[in-house]
PDB file of N, CA and C in Angstrom:
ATOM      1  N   UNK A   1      51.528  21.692  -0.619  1.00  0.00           N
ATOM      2  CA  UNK A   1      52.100  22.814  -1.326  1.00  0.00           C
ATOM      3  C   UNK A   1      53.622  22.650  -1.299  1.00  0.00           C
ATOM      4  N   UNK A   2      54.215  22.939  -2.342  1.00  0.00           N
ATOM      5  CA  UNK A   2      55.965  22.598  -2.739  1.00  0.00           C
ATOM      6  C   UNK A   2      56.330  23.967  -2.016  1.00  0.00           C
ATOM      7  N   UNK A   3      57.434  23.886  -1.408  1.00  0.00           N
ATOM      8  CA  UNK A   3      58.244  25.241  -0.698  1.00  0.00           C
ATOM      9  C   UNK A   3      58.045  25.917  -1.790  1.00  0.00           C
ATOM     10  N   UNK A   4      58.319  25.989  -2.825  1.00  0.00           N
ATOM     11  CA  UNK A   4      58.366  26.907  -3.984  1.00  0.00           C
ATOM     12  C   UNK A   4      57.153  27.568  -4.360  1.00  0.00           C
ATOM     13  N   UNK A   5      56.140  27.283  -4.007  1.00  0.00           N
ATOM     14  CA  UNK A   5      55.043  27.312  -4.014  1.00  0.00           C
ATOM     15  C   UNK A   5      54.136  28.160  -2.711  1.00  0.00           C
ATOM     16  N   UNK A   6      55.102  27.733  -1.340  1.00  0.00           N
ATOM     17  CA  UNK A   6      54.907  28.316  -0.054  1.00  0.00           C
ATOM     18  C   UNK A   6      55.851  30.341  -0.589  1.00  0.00           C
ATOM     19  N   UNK A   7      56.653  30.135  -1.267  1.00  0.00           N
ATOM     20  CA  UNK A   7      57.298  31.018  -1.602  1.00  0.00           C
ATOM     21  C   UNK A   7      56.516  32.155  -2.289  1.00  0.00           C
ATOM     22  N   UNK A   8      55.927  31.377  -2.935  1.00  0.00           N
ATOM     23  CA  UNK A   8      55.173  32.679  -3.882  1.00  0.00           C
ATOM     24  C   UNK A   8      54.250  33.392  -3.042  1.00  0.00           C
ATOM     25  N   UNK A   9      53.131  32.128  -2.630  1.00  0.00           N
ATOM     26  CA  UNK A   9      52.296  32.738  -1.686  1.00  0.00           C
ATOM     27  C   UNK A   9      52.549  33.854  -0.850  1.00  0.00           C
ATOM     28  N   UNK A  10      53.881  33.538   0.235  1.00  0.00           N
ATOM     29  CA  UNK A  10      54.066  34.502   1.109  1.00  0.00           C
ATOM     30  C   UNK A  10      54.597  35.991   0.530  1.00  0.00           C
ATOM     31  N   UNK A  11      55.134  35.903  -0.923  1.00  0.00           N
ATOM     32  CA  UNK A  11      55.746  36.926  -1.238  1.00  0.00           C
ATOM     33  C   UNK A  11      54.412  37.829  -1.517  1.00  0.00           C
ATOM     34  N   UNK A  12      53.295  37.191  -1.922  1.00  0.00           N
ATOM     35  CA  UNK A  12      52.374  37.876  -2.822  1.00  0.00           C
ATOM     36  C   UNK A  12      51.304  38.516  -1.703  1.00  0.00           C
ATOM     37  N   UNK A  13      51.597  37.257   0.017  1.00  0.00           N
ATOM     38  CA  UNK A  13      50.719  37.944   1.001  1.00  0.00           C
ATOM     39  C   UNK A  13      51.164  38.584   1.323  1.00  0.00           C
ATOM     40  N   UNK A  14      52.657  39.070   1.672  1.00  0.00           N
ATOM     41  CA  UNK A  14      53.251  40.049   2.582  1.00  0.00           C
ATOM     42  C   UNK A  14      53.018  41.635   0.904  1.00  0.00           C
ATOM     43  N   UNK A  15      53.087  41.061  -0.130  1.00  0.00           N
ATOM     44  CA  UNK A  15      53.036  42.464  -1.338  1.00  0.00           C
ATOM     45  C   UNK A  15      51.373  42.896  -1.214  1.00  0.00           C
ATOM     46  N   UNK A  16      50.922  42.093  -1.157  1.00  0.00           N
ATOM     47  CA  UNK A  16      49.300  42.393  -1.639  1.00  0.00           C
ATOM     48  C   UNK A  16      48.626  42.108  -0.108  1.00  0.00           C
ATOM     49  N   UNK A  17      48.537  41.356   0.696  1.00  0.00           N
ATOM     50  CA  UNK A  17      48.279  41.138   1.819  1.00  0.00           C
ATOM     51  C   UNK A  17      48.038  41.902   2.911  1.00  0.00           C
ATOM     52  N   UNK A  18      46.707  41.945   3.734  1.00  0.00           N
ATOM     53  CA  UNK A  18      46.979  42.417   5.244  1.00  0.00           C
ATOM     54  C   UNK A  18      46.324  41.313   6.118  1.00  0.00           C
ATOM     55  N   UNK A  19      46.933  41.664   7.496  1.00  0.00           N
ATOM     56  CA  UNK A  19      46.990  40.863   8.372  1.00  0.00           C
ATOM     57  C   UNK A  19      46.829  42.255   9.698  1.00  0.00           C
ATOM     58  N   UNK A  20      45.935  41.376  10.421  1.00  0.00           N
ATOM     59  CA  UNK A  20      45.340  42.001  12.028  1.00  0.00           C
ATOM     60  C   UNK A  20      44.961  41.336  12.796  1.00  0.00           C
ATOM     61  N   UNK A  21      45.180  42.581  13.802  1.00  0.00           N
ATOM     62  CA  UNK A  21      44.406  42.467  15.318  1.00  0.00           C
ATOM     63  C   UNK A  21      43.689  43.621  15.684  1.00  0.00           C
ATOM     64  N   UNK A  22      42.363  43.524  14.976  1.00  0.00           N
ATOM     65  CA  UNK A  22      41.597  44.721  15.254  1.00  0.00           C
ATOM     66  C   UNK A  22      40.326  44.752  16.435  1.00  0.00           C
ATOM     67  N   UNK A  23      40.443  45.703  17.692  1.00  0.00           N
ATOM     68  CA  UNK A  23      39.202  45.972  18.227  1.00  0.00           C
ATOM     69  C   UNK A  23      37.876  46.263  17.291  1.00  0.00           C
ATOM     70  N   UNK A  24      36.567  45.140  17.946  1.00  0.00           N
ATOM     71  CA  UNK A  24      35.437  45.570  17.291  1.00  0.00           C
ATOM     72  C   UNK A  24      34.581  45.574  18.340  1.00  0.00           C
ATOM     73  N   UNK A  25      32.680  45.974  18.289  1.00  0.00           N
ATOM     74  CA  UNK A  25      32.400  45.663  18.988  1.00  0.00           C
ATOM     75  C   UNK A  25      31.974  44.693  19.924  1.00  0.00           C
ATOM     76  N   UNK A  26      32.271  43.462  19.418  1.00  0.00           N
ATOM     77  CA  UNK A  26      32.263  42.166  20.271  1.00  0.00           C
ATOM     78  C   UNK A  26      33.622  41.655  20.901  1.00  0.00           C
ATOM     79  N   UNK A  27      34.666  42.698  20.616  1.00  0.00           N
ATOM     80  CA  UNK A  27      35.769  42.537  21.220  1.00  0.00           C
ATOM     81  C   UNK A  27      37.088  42.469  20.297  1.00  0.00           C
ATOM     82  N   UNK A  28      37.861  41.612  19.581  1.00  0.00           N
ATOM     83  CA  UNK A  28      38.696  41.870  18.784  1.00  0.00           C
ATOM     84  C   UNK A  28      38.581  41.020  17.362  1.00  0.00           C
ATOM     85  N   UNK A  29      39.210  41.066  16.415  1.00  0.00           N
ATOM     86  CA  UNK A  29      39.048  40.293  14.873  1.00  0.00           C
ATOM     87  C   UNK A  29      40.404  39.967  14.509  1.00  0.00           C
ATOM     88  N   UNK A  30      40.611  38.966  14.170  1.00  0.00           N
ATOM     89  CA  UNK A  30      41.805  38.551  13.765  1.00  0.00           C
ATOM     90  C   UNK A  30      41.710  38.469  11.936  1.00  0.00           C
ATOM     91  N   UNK A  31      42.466  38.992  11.493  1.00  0.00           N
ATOM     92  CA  UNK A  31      42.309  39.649  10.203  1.00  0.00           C
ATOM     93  C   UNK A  31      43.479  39.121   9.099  1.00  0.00           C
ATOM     94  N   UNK A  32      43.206  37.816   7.845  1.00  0.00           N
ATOM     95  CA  UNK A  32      44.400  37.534   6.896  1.00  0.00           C
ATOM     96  C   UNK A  32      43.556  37.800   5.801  1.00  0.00           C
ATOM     97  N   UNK A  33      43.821  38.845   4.615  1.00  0.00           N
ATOM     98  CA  UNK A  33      43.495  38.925   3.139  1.00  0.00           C
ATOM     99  C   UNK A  33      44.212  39.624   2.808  1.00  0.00           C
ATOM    100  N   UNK A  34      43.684  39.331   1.301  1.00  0.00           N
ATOM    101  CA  UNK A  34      44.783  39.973   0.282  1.00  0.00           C
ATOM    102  C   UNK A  34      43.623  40.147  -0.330  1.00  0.00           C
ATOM    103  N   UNK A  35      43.529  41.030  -1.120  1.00  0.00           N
ATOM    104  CA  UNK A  35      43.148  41.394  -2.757  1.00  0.00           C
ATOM    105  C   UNK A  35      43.865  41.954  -3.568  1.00  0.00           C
ATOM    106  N   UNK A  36      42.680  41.530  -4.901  1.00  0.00           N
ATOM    107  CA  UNK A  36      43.644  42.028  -6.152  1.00  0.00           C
ATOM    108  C   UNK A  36      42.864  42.402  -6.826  1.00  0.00           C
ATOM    109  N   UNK A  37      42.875  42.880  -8.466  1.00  0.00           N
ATOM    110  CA  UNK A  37      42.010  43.600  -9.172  1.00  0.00           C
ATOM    111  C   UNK A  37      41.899  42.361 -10.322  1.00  0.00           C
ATOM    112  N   UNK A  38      42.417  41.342 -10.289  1.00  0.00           N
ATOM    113  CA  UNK A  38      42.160  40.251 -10.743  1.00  0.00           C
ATOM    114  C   UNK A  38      42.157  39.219 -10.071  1.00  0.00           C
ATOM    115  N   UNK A  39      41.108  37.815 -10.111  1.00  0.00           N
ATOM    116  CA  UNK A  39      40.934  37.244  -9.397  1.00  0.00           C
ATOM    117  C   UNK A  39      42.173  35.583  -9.449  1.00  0.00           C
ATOM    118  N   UNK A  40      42.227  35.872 -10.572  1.00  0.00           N
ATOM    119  CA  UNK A  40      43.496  34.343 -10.978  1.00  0.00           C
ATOM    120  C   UNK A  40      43.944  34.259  -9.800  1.00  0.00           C
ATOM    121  N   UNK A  41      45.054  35.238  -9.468  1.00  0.00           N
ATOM    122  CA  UNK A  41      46.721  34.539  -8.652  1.00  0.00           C
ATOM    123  C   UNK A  41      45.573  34.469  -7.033  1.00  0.00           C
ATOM    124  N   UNK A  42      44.400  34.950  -6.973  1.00  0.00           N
ATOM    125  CA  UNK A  42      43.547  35.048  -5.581  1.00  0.00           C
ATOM    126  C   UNK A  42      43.565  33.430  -5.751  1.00  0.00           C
ATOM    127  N   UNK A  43      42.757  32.988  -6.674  1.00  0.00           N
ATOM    128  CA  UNK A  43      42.003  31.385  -6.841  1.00  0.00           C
ATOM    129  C   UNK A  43      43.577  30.798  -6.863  1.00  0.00           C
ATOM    130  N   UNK A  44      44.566  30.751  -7.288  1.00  0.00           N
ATOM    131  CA  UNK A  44      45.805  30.088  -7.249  1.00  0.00           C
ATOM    132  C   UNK A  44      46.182  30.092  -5.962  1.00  0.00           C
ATOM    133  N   UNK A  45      46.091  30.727  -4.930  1.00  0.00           N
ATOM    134  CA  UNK A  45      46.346  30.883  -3.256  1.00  0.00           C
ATOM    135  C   UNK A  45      45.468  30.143  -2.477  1.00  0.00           C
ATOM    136  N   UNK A  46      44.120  29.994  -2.890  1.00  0.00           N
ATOM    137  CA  UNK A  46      42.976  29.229  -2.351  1.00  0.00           C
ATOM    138  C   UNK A  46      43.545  27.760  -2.899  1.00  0.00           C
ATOM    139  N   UNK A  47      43.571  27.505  -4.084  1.00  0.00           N
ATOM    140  CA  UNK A  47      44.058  26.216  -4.228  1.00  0.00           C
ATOM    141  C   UNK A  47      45.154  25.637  -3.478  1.00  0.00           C
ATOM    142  N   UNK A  48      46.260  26.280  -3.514  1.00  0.00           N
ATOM    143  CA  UNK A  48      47.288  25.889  -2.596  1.00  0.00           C
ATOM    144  C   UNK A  48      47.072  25.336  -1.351  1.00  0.00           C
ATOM    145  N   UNK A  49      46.277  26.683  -0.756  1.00  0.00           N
ATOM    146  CA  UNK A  49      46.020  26.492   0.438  1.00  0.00           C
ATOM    147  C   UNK A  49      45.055  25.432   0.952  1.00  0.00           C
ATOM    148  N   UNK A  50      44.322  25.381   0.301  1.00  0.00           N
ATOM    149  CA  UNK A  50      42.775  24.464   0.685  1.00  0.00           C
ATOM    150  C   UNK A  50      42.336  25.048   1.612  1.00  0.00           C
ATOM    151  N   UNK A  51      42.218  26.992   1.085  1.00  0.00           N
ATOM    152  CA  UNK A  51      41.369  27.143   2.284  1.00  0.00           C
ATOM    153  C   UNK A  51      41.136  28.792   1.898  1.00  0.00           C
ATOM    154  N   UNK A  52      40.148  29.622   2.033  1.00  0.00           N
ATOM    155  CA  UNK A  52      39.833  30.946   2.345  1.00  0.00           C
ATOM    156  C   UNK A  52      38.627  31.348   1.302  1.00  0.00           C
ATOM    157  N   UNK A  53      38.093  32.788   1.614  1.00  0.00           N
ATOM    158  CA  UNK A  53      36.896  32.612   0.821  1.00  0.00           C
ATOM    159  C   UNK A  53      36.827  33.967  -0.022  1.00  0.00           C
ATOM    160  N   UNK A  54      36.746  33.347  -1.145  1.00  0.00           N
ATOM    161  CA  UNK A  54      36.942  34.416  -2.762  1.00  0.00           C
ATOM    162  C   UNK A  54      35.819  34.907  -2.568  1.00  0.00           C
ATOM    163  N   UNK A  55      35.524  36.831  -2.680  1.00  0.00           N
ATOM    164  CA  UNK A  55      34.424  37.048  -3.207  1.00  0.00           C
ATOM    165  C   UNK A  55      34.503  38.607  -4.037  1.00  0.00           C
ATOM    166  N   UNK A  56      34.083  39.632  -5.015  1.00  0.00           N
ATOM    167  CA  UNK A  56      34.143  39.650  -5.402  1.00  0.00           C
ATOM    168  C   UNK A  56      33.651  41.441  -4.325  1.00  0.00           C
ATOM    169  N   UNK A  57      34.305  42.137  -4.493  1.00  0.00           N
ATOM    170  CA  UNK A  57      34.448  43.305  -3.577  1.00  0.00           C
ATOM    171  C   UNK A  57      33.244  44.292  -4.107  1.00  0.00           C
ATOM    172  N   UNK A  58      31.700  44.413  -3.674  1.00  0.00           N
ATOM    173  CA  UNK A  58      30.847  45.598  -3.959  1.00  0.00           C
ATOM    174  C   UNK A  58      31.587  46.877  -3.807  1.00  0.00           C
ATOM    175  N   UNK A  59      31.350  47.229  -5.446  1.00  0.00           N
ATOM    176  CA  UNK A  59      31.428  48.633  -5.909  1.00  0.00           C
ATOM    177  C   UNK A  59      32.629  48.887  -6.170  1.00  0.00           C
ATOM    178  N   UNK A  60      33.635  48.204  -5.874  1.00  0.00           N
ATOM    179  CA  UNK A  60      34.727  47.832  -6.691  1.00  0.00           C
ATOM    180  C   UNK A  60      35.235  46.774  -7.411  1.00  0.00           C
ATOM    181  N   UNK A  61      36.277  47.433  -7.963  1.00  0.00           N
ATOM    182  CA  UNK A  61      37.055  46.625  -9.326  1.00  0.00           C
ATOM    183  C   UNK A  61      38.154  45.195  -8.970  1.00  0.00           C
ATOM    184  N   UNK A  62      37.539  44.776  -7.983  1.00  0.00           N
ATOM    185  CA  UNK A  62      38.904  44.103  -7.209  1.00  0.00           C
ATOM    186  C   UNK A  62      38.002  43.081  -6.242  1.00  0.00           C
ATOM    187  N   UNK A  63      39.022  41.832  -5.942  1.00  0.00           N
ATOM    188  CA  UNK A  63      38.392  40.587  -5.326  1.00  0.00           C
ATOM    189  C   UNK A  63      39.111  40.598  -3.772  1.00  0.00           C
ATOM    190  N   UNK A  64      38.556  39.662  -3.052  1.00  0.00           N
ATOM    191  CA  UNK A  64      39.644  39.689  -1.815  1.00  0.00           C
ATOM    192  C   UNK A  64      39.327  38.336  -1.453  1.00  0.00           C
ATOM    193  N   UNK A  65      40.514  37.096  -0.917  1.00  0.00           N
ATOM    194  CA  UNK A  65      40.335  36.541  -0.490  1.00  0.00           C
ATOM    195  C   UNK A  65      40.762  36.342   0.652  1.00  0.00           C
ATOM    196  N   UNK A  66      39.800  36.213   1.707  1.00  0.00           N
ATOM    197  CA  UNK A  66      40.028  35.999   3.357  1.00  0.00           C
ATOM    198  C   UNK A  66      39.978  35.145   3.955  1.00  0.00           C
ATOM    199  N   UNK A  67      40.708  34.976   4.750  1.00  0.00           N
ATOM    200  CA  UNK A  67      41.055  33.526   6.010  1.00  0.00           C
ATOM    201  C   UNK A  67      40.208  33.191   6.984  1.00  0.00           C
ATOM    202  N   UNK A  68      39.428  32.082   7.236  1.00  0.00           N
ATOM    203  CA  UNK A  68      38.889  32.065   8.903  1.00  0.00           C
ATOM    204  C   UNK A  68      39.624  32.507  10.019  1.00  0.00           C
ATOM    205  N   UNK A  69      39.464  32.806  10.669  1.00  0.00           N
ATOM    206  CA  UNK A  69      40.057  32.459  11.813  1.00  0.00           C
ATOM    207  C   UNK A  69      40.981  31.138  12.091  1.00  0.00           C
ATOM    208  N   UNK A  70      39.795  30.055  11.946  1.00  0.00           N
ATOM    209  CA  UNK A  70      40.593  28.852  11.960  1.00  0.00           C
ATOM    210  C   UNK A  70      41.751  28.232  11.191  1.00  0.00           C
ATOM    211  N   UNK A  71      41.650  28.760   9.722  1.00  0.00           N
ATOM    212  CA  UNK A  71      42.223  28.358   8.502  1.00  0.00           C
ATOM    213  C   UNK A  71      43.808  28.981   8.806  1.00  0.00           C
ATOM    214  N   UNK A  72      43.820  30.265   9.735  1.00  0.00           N
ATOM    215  CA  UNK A  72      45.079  30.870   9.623  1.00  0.00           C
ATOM    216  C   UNK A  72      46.030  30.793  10.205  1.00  0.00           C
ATOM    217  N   UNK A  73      45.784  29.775  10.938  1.00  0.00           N
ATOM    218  CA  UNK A  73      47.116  28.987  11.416  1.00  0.00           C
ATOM    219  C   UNK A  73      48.102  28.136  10.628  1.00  0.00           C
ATOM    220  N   UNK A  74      47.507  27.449   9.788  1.00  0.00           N
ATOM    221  CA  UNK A  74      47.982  26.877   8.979  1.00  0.00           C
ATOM    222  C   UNK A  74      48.509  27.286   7.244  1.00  0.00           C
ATOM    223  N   UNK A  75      47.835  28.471   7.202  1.00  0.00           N
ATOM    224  CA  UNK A  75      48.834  29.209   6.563  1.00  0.00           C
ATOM    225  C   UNK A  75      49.306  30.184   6.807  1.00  0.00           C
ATOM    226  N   UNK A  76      49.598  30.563   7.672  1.00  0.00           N
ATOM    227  CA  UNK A  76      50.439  31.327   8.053  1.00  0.00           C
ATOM    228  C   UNK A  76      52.022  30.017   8.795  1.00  0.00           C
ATOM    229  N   UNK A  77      51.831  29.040   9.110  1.00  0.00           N
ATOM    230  CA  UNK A  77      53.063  27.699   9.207  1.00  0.00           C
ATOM    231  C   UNK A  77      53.636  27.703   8.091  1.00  0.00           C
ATOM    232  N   UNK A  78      52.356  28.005   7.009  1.00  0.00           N
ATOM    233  CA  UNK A  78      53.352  27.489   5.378  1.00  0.00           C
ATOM    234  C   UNK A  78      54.190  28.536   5.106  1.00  0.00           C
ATOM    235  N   UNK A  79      53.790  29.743   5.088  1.00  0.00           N
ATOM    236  CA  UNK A  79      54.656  30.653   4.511  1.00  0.00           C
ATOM    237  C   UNK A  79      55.419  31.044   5.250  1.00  0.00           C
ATOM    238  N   UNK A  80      55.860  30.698   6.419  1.00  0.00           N
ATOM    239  CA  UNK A  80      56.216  31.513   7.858  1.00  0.00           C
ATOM    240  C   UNK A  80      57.858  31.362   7.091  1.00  0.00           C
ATOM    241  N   UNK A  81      58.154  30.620   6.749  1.00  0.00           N
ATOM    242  CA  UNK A  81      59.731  30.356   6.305  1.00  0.00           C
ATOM    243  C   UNK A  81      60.257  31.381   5.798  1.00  0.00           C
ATOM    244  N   UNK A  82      59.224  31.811   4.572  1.00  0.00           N
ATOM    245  CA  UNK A  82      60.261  32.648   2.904  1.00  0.00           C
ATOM    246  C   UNK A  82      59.263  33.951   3.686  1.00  0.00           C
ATOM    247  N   UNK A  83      58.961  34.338   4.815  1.00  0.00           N
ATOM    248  CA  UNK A  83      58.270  35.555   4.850  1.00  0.00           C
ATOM    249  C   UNK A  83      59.702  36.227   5.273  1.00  0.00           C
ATOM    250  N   UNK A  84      59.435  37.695   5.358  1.00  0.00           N
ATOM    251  CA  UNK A  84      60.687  38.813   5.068  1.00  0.00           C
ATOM    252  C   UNK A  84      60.243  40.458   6.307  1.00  0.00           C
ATOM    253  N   UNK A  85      59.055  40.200   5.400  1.00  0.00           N
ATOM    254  CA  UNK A  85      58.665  41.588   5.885  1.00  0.00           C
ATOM    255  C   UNK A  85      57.893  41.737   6.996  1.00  0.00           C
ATOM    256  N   UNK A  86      56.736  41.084   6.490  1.00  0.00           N
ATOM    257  CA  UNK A  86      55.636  40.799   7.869  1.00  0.00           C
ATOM    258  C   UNK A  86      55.732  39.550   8.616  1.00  0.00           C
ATOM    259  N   UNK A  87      56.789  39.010   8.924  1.00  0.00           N
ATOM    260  CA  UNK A  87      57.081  38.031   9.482  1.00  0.00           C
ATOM    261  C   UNK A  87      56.520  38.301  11.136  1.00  0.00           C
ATOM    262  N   UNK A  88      56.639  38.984  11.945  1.00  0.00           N
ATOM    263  CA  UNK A  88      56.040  39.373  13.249  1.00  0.00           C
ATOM    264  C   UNK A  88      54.766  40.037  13.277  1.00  0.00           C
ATOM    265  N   UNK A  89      54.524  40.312  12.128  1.00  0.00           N
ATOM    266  CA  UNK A  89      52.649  40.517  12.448  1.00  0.00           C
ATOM    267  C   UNK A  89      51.889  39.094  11.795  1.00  0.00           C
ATOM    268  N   UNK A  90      52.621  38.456  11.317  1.00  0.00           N
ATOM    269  CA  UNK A  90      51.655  37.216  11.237  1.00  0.00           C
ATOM    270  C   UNK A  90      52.077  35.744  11.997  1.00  0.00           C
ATOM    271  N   UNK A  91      53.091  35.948  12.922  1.00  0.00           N
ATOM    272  CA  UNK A  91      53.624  35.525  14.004  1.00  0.00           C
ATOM    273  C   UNK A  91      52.685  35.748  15.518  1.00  0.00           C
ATOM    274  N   UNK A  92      52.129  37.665  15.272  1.00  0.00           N
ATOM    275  CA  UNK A  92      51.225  37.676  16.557  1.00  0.00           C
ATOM    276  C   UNK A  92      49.945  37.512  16.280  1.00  0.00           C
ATOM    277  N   UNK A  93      49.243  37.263  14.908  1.00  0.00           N
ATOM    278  CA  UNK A  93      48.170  36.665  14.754  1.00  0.00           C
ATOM    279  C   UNK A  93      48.116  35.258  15.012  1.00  0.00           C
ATOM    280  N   UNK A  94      49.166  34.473  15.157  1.00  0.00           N
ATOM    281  CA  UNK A  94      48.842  33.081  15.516  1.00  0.00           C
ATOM    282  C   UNK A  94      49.188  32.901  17.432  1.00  0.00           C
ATOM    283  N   UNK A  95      49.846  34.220  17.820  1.00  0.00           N
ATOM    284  CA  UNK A  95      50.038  34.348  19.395  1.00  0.00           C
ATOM    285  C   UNK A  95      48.405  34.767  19.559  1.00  0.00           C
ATOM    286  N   UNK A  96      47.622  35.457  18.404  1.00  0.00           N
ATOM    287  CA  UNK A  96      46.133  36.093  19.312  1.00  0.00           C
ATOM    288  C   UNK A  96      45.251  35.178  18.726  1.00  0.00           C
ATOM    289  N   UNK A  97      45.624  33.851  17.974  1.00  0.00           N
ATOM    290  CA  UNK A  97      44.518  32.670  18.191  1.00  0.00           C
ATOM    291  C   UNK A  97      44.977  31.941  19.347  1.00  0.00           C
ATOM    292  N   UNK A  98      46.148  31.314  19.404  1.00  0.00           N
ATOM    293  CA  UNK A  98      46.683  30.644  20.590  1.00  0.00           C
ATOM    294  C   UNK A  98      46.550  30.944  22.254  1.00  0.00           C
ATOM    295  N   UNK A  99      46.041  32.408  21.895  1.00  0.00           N
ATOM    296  CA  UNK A  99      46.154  33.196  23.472  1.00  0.00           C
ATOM    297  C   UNK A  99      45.269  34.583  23.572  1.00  0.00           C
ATOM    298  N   UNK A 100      44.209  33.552  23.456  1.00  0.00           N
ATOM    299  CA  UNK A 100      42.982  34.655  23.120  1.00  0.00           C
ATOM    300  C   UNK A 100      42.795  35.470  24.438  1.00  0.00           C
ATOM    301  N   UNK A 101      42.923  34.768  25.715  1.00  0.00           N
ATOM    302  CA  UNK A 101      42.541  36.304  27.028  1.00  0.00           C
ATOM    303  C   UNK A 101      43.631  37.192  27.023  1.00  0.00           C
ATOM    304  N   UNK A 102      45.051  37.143  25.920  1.00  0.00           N
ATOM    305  CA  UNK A 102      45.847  38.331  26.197  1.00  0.00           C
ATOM    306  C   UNK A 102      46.003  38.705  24.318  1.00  0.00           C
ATOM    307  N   UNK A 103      45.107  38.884  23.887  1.00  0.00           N
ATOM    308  CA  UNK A 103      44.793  39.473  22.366  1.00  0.00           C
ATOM    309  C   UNK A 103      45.026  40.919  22.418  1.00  0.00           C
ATOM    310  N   UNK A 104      44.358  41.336  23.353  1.00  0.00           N
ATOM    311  CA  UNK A 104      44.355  42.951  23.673  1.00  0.00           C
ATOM    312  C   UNK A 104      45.707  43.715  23.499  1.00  0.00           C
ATOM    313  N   UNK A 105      46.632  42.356  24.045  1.00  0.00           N
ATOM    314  CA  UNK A 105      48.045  42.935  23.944  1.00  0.00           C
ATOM    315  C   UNK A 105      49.038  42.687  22.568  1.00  0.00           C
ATOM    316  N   UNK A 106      48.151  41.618  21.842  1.00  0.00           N
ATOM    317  CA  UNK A 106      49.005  41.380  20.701  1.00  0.00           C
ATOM    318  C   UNK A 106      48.393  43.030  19.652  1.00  0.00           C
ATOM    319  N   UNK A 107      47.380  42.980  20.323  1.00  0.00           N
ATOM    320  CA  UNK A 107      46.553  44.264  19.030  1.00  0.00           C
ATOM    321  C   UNK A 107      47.057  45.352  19.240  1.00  0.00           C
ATOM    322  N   UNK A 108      48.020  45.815  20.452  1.00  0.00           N
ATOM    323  CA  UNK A 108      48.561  47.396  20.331  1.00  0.00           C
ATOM    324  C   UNK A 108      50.074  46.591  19.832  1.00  0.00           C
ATOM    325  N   UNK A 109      50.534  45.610  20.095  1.00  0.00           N
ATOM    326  CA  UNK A 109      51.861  45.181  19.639  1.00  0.00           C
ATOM    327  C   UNK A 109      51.798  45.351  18.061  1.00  0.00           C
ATOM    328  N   UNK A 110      50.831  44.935  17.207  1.00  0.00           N
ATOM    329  CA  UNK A 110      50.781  44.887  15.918  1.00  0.00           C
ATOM    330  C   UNK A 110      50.035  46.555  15.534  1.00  0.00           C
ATOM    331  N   UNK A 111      49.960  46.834  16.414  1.00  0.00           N
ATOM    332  CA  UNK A 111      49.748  48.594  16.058  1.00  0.00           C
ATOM    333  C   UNK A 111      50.952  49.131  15.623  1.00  0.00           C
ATOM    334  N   UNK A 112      51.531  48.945  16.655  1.00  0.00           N
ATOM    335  CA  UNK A 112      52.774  49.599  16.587  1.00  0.00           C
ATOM    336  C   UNK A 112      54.064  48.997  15.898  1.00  0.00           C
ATOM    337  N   UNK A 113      53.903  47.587  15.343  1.00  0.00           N
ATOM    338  CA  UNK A 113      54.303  47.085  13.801  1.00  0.00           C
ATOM    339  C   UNK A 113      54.124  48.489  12.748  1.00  0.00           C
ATOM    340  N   UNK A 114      52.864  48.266  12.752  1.00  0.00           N
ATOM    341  CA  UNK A 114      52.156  49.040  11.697  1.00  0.00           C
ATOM    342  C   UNK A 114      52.819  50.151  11.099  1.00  0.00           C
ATOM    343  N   UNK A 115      53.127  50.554  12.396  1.00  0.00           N
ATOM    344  CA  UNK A 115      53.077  52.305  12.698  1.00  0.00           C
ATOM    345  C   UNK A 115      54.718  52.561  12.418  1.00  0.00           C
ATOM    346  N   UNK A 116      55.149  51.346  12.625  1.00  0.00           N
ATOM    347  CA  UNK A 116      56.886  51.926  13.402  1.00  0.00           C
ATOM    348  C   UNK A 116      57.216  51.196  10.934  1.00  0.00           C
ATOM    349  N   UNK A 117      56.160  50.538  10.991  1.00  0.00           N
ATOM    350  CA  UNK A 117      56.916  50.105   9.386  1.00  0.00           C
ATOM    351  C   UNK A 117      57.435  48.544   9.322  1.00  0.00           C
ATOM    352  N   UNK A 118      57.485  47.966  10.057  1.00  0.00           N
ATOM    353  CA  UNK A 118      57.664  46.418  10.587  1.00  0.00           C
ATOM    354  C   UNK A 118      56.914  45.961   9.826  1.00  0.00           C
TER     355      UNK A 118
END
């Protein structure tokens, strides 16, 4: 992917995009998608990336494409440059793959992203 290219992406994940650290009941979820109400610029992000999975949102008008777990390390490296806004919540999603027995603590840290507007 051309920086210029890493550019768009991140502008369009941090506009359209969410990113987490959510408690579930098997313990926590590490969370990268975006949707849109058209699927183009979704399939243009998958291409780039060589990686996430398009599907087509029941009962609504709108697609989402989501990250493995595994996949989101590596994009989240690409865009990490031209990011602006959510630059530290997708900074502690790669601290709560890297450092999975202290996740618990990245998930109230990115709470309170959330909360404070970060």
């Amino acid at each position: 992917m051309t920086s210029e290219e890493a550019a768009w992406v991140a502008g369009f994940l941090e506009g359209e995009g969410y990113c987490g650290i959510t408690k579930n009941g098997r313990g926590y979820s590490i969370k990268l998608a975006v949707e849109q109400k058209f699927p183009r610029p979704l399939e243009e992000i998958q291409k780039l990336t060589g990686s996430g999975r398009l599907n087509k949102l029941n009962g609504r008008d709108a697609y989402r494409l989501a990250f493995r777990k595994d996949e989101i390390p590596a994009v989240v490296e690409s865009v990490l440059p031209f990011l602006r806004y959510k630059e530290e919540q997708f900074l502690l999603l790669l601290e709560g793959i890297a450092n999975p027995g202290s996740i618990g603590e990245y998930a109230d840290t990115m709470k309170y992203l959330k909360a404070s507007g970060r």
